[in-house]
N, C-alpha and C. Protein backbone atom coordinates (compact mmCIF):
# COMPACT_ATOMS: atom_id res chain seq x y z
N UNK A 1 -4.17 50.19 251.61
CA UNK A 1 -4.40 49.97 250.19
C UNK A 1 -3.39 50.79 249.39
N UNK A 2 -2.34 50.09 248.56
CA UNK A 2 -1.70 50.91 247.40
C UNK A 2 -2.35 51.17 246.27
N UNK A 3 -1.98 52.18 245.31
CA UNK A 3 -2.11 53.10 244.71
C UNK A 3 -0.98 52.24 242.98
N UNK A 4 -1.60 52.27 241.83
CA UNK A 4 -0.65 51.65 241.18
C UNK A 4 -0.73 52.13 239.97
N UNK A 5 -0.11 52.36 238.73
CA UNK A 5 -0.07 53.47 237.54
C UNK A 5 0.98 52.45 236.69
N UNK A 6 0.74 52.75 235.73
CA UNK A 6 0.99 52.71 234.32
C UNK A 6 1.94 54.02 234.19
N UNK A 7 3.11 54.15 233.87
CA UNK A 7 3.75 55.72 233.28
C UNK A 7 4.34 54.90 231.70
N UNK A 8 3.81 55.91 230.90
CA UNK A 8 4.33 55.40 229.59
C UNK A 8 5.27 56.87 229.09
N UNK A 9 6.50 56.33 228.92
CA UNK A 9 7.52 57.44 228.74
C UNK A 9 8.05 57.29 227.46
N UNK A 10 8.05 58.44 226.71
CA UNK A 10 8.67 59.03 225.04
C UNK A 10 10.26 59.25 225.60
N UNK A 11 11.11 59.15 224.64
CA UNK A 11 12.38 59.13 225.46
C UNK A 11 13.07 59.84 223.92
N UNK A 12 14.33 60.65 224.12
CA UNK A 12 15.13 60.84 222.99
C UNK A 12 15.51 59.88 222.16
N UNK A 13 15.74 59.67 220.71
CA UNK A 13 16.65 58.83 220.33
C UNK A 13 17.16 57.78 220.49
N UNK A 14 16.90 56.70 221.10
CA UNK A 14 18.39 55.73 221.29
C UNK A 14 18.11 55.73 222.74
N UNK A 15 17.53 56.13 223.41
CA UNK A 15 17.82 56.26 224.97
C UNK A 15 16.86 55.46 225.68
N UNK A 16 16.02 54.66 225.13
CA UNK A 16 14.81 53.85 225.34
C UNK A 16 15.59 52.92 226.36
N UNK A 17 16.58 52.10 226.12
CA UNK A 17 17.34 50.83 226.76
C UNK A 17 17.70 51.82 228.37
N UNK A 18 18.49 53.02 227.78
CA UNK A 18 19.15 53.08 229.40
C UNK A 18 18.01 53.54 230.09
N UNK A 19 17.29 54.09 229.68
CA UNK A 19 15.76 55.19 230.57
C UNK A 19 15.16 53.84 231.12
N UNK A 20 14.80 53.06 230.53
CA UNK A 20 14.06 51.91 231.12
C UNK A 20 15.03 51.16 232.06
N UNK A 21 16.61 51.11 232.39
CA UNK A 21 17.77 50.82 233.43
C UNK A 21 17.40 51.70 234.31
N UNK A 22 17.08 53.09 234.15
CA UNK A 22 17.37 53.79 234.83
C UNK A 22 15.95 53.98 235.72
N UNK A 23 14.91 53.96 234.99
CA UNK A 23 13.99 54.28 236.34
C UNK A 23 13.45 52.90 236.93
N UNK A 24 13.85 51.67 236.48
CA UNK A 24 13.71 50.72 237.52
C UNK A 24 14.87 50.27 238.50
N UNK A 25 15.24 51.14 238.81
CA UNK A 25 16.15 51.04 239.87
C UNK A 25 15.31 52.13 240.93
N UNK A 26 14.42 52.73 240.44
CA UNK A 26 13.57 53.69 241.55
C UNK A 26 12.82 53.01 242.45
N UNK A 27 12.81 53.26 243.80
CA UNK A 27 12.07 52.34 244.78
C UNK A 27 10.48 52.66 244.49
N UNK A 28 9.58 52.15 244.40
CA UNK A 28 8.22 52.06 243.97
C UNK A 28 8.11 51.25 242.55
N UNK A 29 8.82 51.33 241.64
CA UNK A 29 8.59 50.74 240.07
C UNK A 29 8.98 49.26 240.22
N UNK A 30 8.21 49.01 240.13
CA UNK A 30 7.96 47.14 239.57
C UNK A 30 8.33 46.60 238.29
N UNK A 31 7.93 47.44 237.01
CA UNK A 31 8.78 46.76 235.62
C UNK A 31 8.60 47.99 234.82
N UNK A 32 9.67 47.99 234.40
CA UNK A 32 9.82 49.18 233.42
C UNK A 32 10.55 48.22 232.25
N UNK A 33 9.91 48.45 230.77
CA UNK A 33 10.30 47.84 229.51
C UNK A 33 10.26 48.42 227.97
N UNK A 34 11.11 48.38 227.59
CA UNK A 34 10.91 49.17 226.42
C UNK A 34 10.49 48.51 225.53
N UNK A 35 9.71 49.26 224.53
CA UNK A 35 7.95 48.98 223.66
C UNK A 35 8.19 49.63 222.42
N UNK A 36 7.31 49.11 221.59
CA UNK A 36 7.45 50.38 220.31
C UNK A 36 6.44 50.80 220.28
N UNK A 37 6.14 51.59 219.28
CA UNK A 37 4.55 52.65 219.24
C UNK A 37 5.00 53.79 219.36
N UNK A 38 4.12 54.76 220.12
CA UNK A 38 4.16 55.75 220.10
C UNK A 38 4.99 56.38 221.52
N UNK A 39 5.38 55.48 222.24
CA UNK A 39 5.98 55.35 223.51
C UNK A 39 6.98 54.59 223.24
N UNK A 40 7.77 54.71 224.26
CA UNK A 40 9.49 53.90 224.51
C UNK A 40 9.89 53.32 225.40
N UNK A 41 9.13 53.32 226.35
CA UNK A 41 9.23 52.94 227.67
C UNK A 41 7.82 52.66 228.33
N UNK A 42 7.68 51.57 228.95
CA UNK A 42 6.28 51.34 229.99
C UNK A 42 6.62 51.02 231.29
N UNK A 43 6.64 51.68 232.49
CA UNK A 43 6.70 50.98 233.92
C UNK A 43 5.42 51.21 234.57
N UNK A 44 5.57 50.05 235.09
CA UNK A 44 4.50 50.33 236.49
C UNK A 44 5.06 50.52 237.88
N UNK A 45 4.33 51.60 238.83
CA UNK A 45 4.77 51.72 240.01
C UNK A 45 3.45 51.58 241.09
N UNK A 46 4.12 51.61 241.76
CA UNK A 46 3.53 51.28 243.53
C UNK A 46 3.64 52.12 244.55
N UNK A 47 2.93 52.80 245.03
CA UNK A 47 2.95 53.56 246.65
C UNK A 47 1.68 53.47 246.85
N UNK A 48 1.74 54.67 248.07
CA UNK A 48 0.87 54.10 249.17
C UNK A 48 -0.47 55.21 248.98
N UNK A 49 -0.11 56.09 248.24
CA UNK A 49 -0.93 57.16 247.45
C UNK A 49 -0.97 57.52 246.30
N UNK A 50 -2.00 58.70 245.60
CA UNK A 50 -1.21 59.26 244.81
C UNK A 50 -0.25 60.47 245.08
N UNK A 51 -0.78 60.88 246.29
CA UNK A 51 0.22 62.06 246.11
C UNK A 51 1.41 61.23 246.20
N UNK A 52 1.88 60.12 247.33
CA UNK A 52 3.18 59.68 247.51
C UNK A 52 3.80 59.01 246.14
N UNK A 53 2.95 58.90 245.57
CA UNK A 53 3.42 58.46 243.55
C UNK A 53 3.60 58.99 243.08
N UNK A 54 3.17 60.32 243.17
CA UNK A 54 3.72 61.58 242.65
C UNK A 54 5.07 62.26 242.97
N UNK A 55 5.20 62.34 244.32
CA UNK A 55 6.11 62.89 245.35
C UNK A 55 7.46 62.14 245.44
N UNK A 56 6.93 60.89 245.44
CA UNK A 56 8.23 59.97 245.58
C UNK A 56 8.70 59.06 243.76
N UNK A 57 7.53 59.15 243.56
CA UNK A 57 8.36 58.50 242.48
C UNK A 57 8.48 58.79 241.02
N UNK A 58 7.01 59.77 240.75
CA UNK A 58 7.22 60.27 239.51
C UNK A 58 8.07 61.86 239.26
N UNK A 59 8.40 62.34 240.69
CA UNK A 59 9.19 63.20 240.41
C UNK A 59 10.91 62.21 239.91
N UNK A 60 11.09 61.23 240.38
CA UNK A 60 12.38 60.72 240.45
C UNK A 60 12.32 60.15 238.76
N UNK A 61 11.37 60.06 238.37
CA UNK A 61 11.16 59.25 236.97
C UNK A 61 11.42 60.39 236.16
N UNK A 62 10.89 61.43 236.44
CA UNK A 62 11.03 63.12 235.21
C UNK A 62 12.28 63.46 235.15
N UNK A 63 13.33 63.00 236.45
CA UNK A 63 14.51 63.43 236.40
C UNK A 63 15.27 63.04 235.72
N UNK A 64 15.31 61.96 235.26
CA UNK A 64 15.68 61.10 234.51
C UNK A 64 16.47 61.26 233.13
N UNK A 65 17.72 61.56 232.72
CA UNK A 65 17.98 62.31 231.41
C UNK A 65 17.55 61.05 230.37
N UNK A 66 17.33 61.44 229.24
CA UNK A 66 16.91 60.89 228.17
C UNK A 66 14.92 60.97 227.92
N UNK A 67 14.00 61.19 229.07
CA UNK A 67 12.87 61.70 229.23
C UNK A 67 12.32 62.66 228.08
N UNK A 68 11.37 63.03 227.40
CA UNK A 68 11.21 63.88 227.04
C UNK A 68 9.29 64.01 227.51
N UNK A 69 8.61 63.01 227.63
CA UNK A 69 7.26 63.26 228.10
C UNK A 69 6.97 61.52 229.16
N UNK A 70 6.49 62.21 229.48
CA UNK A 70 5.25 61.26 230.59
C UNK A 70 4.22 61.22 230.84
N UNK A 71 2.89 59.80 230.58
CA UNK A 71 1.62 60.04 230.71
C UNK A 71 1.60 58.95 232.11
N UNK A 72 1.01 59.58 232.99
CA UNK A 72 0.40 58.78 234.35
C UNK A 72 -1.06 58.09 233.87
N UNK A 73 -0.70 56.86 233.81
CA UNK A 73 -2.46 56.33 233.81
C UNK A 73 -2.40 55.49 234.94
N UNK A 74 -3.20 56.18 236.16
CA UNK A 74 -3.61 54.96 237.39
C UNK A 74 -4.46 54.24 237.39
N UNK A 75 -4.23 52.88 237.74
CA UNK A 75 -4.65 51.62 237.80
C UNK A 75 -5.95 51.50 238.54
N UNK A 76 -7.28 51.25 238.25
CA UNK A 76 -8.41 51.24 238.65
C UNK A 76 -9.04 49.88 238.62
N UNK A 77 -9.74 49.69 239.87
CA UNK A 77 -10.41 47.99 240.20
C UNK A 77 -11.49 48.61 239.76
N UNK A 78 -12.34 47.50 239.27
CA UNK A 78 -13.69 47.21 238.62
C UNK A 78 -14.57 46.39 239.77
């Protein structure tokens, strides 16, 4: 069973277009798109945990220059 999240990312200035290039090229993220509101960016990702969503992919997403915050909301069945 995978593990699946919502990361909604605030980004500097202007940097909404490349941040959203840049972390869907990360292996786990499925669509990353830039939004308006209070956020700049929305992707969803995929692994096989959370720690491995953590470990593998939301560290690779923080690295990211143009980042300035990140909220993890994981995906829950009803």
């Amino acid at each position: 069973m995978s593990v699946q999240a919502y990361i909604l990312i605030q980004t500097e200035v202007g940097k909404a277009s490349s941040v959203a290039k840049a972390v869907s090229a990360i292996a786990g993220v499925t669509i990353a798109e830039g939004v308006t509101g209070p956020y700049d960016v929305i992707m969803r990702a995929e692994s096989a945990s959370m720690e491995d969503l953590g470990r593998t992919v939301l560290a690779k997403v923080q690295a990211v220059a143009g980042i300035t915050r990140t909220l993890t909301c994981p995906v829950t069945t009803f």
